[in-house]
Protein backbone atom coordinates (compact mmCIF):
# COMPACT_ATOMS: atom_id res chain seq x y z
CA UNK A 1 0.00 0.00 0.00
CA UNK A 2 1.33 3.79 -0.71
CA UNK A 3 2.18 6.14 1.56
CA UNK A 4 -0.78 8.21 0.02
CA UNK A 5 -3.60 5.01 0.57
CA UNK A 6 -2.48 4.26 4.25
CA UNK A 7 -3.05 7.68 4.62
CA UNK A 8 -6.48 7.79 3.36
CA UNK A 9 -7.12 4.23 5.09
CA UNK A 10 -5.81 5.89 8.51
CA UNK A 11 -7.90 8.67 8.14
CA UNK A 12 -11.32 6.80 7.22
CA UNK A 13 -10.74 4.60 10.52
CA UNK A 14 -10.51 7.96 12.47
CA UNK A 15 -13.46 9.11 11.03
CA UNK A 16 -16.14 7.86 13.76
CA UNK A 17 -18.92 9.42 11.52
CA UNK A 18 -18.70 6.76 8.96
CA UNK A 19 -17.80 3.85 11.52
CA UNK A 20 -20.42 4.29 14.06
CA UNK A 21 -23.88 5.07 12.53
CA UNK A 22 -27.47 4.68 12.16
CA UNK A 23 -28.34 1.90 9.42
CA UNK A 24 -31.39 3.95 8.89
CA UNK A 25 -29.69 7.24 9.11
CA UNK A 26 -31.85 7.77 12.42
CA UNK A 27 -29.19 9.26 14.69
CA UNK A 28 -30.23 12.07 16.47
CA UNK A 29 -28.87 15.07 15.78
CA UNK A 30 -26.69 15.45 19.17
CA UNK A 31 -25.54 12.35 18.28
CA UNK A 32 -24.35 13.38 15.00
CA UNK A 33 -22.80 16.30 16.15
CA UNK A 34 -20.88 14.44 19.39
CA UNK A 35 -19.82 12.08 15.99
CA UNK A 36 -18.64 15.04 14.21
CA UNK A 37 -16.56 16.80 16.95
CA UNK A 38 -14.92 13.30 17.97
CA UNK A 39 -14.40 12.08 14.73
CA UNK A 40 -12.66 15.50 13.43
CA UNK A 41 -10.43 15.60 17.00
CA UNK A 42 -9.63 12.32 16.68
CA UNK A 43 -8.36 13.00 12.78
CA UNK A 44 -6.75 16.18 13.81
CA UNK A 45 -4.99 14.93 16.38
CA UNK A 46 -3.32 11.72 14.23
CA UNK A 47 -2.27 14.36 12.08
CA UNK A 48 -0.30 16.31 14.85
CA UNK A 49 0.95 13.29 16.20
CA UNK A 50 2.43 11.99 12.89
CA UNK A 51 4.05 15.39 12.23
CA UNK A 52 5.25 15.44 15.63
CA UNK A 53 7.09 12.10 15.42
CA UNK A 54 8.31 13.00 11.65
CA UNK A 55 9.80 16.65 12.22
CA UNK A 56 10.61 15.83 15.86
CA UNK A 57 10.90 12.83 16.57
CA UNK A 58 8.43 13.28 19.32
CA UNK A 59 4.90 12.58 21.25
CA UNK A 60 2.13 14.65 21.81
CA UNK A 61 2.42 13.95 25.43
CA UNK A 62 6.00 15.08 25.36
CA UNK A 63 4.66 18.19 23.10
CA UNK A 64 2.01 18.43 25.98
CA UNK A 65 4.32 18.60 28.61
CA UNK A 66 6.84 21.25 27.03
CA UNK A 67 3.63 23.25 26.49
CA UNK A 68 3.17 23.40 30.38
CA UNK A 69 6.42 23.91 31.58
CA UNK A 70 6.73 26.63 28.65
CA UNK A 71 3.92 28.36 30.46
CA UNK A 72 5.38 28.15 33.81
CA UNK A 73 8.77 28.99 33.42
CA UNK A 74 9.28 28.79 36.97
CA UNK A 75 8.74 25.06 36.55
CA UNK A 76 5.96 22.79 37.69
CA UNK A 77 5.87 20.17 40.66
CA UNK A 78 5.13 16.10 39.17
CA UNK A 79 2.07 16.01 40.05
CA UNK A 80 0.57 19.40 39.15
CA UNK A 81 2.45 18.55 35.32
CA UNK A 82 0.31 15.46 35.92
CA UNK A 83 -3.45 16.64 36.42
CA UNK A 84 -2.44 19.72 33.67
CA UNK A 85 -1.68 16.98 31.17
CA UNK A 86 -3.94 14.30 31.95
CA UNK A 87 -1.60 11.52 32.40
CA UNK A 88 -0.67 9.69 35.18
CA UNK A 89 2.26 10.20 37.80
CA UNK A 90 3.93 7.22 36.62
CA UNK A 91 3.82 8.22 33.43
CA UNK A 92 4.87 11.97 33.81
CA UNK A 93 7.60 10.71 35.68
CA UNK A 94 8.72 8.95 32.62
CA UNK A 95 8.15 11.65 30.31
CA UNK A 96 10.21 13.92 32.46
CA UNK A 97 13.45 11.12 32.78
CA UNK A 98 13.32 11.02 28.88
CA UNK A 99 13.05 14.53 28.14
CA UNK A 100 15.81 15.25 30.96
CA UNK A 101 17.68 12.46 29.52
CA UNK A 102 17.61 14.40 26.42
CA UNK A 103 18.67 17.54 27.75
CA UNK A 104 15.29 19.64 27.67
CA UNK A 105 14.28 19.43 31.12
CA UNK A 106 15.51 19.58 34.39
CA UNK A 107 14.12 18.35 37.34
CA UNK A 108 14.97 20.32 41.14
CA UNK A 109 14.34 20.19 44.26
CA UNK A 110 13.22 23.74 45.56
CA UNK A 111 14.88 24.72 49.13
CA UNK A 112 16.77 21.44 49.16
CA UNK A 113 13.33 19.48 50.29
CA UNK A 114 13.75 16.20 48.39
CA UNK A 115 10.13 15.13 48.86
CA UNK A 116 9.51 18.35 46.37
CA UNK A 117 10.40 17.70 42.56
CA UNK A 118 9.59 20.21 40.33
CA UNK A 119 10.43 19.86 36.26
CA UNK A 120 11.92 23.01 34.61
CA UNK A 121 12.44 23.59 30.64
CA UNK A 122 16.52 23.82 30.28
CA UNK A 123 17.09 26.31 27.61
CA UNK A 124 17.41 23.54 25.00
CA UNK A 125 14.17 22.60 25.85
CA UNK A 126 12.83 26.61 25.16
CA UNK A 127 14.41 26.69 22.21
CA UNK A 128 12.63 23.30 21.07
CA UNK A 129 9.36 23.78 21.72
CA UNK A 130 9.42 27.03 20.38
CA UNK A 131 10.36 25.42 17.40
CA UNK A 132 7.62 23.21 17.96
CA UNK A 133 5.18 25.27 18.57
CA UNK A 134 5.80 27.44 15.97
CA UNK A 135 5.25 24.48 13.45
CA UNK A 136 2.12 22.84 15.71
CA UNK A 137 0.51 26.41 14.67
CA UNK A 138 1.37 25.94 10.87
CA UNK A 139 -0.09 22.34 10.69
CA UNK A 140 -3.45 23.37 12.46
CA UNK A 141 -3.48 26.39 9.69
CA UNK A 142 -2.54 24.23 6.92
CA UNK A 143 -5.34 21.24 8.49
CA UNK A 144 -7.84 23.87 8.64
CA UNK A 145 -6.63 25.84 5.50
CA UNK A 146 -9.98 25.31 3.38
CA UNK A 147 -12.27 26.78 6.11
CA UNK A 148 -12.75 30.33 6.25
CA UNK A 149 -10.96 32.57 8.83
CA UNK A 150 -15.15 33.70 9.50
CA UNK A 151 -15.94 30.52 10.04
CA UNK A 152 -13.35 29.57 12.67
CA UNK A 153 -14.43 32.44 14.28
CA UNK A 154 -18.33 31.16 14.50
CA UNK A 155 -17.32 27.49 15.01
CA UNK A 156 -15.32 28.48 18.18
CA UNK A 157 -18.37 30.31 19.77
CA UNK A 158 -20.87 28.15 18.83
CA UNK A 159 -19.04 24.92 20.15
CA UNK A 160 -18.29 26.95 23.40
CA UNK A 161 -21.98 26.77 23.51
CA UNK A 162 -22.01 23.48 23.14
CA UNK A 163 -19.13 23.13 25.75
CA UNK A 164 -21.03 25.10 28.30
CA UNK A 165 -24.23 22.81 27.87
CA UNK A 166 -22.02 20.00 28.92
CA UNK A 167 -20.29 21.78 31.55
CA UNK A 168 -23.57 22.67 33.22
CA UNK A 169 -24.81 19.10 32.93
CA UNK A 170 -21.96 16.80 34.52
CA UNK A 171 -23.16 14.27 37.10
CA UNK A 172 -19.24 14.41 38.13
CA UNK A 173 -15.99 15.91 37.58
CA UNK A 174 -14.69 17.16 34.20
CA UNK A 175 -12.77 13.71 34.11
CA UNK A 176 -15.68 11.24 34.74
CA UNK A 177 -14.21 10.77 38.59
């Protein structure tokens, strides 16, 4: 298979609209539309993560996690880089000994108190994500380069709508806990 037909054959399985439907056409229209945003996420974010691993040879997690510290260039504690990104300790922790390994991050312990770790971006690690996000922005323009710039615009309100629906109707947490 070409590179050009796995792509299209990756893309169609992201594409929950076609996999998971009505055989009648019957789904309801917030059913459609939960389809729509999941299945065009769920494309996007292949997309990303294939460019990621192609121009830098990294994750979206790892992207993820350089997008935090970048923010807080003070540095974050483990667990706080943890609940930001979604991911576990455990795996945070491993993020962070690969990324430090590589020379991006650095991990301290604030007034000597070992029981405190807190990740920092080294300047390395500045310099590459602002590479990275630099190019992250590009991608989503070029992904998104056949919708008009007035159409963004309404998109992101009216799903904020939709965002706030949800928000007000949780039985939980934002995370399902």
């Amino acid at each position: 298979m070409g590179a050009d037909a796995a792509r299209d054959a990756d893309a169609a399985s992201a594409d929950l609209e076609l996999i998971v439907h009505s055989p009648n056409g019957a789904n309801k229209p917030e059913t459609r539309l939960w389809l729509r945003m999941l299945s065009t996420t769920k494309l996007i974010t292949t997309e990303i993560r294939r460019r990621l691993r192609n121009e830098f040879g990294a994750t979206l997690p790892q992207f993820d996690l350089l997008a935090q510290l970048y923010r807080e260039r003070d540095g974050l504690r483990l667990g706080e880089l943890s609940k930001r990104t979604m991911v576990t300790n455990g795996n945070v922790t491993g993020l962070v000994e690969r990324l430090e390994a590589d020379g991006f991050v650095q991990r301290v312990t604030p007034d000597g108190d070992r029981r405190v770790t807190v990740a920092k971006l080294t300047p390395a690690g500045i310099d590459l994500f602002t590479l990275m996000a630099a190019a992250h922005e590009h991608w989503l323009r070029d992904i998104m380069a056949d919708v008009p710039p007035a159409m963004i615009t309404s998109l992101h309100s009216e799903i904020g709508a939709v965002k706030t629906s949800a928000l007000d109707h949780l039985s939980g947490s934002a995370f399902g806990e």
